[in-house]
C-alpha atoms as a PDB file:
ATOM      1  CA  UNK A   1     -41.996 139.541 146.418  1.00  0.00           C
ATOM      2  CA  UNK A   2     -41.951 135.886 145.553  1.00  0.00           C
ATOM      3  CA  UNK A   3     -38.629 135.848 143.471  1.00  0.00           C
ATOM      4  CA  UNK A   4     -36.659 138.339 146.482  1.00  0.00           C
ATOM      5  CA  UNK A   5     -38.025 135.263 149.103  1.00  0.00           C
ATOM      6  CA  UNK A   6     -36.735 132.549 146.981  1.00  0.00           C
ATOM      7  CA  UNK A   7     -33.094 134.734 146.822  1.00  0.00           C
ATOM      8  CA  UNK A   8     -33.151 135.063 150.418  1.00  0.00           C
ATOM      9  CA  UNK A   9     -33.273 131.224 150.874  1.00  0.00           C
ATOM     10  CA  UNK A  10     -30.584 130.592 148.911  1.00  0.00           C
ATOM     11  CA  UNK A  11     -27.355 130.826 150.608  1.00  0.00           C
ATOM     12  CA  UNK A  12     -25.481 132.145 146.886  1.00  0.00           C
ATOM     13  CA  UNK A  13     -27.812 135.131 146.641  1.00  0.00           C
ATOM     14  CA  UNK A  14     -28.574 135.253 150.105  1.00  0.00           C
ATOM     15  CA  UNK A  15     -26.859 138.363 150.440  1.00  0.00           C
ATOM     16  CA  UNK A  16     -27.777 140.459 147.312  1.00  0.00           C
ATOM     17  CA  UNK A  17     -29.155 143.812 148.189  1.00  0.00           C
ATOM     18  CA  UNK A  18     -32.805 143.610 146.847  1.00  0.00           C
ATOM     19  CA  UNK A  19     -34.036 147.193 145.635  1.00  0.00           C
ATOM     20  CA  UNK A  20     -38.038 147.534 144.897  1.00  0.00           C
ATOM     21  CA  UNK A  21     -38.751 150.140 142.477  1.00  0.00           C
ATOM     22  CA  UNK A  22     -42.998 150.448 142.165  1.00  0.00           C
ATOM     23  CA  UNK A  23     -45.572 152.329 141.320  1.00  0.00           C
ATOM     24  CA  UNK A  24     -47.499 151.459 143.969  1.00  0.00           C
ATOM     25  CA  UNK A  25     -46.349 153.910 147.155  1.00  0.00           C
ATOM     26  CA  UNK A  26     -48.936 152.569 150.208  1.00  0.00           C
ATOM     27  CA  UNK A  27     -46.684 151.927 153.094  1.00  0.00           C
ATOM     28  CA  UNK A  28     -48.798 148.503 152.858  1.00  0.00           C
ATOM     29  CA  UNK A  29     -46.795 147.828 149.577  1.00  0.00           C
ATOM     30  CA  UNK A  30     -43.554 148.917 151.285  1.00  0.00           C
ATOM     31  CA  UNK A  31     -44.092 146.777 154.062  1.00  0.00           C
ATOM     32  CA  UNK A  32     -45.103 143.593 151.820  1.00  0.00           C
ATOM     33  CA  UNK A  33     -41.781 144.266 150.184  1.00  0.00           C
ATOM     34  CA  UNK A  34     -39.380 144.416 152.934  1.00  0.00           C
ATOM     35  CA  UNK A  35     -41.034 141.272 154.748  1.00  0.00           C
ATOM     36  CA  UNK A  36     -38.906 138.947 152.394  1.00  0.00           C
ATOM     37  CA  UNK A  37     -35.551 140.652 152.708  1.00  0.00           C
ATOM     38  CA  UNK A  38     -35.801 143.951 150.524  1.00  0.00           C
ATOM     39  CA  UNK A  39     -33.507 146.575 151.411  1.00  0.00           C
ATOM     40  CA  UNK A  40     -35.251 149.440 150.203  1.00  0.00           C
ATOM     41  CA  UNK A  41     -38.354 150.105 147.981  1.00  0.00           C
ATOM     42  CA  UNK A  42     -38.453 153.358 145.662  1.00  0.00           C
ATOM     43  CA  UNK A  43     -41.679 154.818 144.070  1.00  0.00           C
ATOM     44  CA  UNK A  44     -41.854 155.616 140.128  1.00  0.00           C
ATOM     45  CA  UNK A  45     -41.111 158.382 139.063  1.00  0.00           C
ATOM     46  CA  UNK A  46     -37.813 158.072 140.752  1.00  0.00           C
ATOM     47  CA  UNK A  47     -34.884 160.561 140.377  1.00  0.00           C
ATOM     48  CA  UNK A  48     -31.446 158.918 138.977  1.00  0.00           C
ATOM     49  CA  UNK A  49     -29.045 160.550 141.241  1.00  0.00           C
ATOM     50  CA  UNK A  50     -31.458 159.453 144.536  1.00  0.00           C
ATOM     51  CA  UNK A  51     -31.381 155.914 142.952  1.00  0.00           C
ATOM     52  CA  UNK A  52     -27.508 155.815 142.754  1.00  0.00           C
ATOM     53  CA  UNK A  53     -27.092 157.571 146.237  1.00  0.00           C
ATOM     54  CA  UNK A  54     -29.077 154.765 147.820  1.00  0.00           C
ATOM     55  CA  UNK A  55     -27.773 151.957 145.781  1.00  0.00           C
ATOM     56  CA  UNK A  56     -24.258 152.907 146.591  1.00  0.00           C
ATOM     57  CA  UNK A  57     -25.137 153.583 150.293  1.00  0.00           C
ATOM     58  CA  UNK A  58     -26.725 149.181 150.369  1.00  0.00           C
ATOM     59  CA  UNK A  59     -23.186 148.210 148.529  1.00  0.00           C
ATOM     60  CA  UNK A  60     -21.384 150.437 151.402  1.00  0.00           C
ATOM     61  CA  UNK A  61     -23.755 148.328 153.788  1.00  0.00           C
ATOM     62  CA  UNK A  62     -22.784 145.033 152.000  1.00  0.00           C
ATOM     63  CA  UNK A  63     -19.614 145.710 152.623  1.00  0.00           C
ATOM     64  CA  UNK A  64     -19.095 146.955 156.334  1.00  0.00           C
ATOM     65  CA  UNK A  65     -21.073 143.769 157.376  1.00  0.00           C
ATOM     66  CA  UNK A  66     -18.677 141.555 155.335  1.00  0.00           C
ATOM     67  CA  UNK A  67     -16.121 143.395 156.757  1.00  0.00           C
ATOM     68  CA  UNK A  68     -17.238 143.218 160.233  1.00  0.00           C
ATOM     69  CA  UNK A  69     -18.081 139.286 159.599  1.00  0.00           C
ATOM     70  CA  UNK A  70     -14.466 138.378 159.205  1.00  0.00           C
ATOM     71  CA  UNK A  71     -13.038 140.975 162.052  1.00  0.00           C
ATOM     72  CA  UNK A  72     -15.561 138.814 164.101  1.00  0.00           C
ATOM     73  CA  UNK A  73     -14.206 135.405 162.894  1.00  0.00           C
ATOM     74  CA  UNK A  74     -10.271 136.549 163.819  1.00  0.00           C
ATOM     75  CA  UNK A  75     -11.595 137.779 167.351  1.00  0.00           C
ATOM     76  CA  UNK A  76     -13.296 134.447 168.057  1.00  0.00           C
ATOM     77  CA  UNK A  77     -10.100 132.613 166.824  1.00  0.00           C
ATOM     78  CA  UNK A  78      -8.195 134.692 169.002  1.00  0.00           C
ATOM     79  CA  UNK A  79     -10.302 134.023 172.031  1.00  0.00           C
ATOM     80  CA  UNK A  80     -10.081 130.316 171.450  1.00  0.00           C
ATOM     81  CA  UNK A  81      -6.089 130.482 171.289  1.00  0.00           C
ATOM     82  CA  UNK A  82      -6.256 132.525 174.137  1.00  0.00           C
ATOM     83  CA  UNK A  83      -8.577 130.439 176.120  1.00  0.00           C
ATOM     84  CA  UNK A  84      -6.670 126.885 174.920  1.00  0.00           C
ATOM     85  CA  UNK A  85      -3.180 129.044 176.245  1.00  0.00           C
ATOM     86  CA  UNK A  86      -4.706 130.167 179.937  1.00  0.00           C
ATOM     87  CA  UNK A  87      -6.084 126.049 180.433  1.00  0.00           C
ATOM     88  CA  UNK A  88      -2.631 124.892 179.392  1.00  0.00           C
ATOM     89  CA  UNK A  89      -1.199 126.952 181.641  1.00  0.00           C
ATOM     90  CA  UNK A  90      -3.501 125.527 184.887  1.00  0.00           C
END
């Protein structure tokens, strides 16, 4: 829990997807782990395939928000040009 805080406060692994895998399954222990930024938190014995499936759905999650991040930066530059042309033109 310690070392996924200390990646969370860093701003170059900020964004790293953060996976538990445990053999401890109390929703206390799930809980404890998603507190300092894990994604998910997976139970041993674990099947492969499930493993894969999630770890590819959190890269698919990375992504959209990047994705969405920089659609959100050209819309606010946009409203800024916009809003700079509609004074100029008072």
């Amino acid at each position: 829990y310690q070392l996924c805080s200390l990646f969370k406060q860093e701003a170059a692994t900020q964004n790293i997807p953060i996976i538990f895998i445990s053999t401890l399954g109390e929703p206390f222990n799930q809980i404890e782990a998603f507190a300092p930024g894990g994604v998910d938190y997976i139970t041993l014995p674990f099947d492969l395939d499930k493993l894969m499936v999630r770890i590819d759905n959190q890269l698919q999650l990375q992504a959209a928000r990047s994705e969405i991040k920089l659609l959100n930066q050209e819309l606010e530059k946009r409203v800024e040009e916009r809003t700079l042309e509609l004074r100029q033109e008072l």
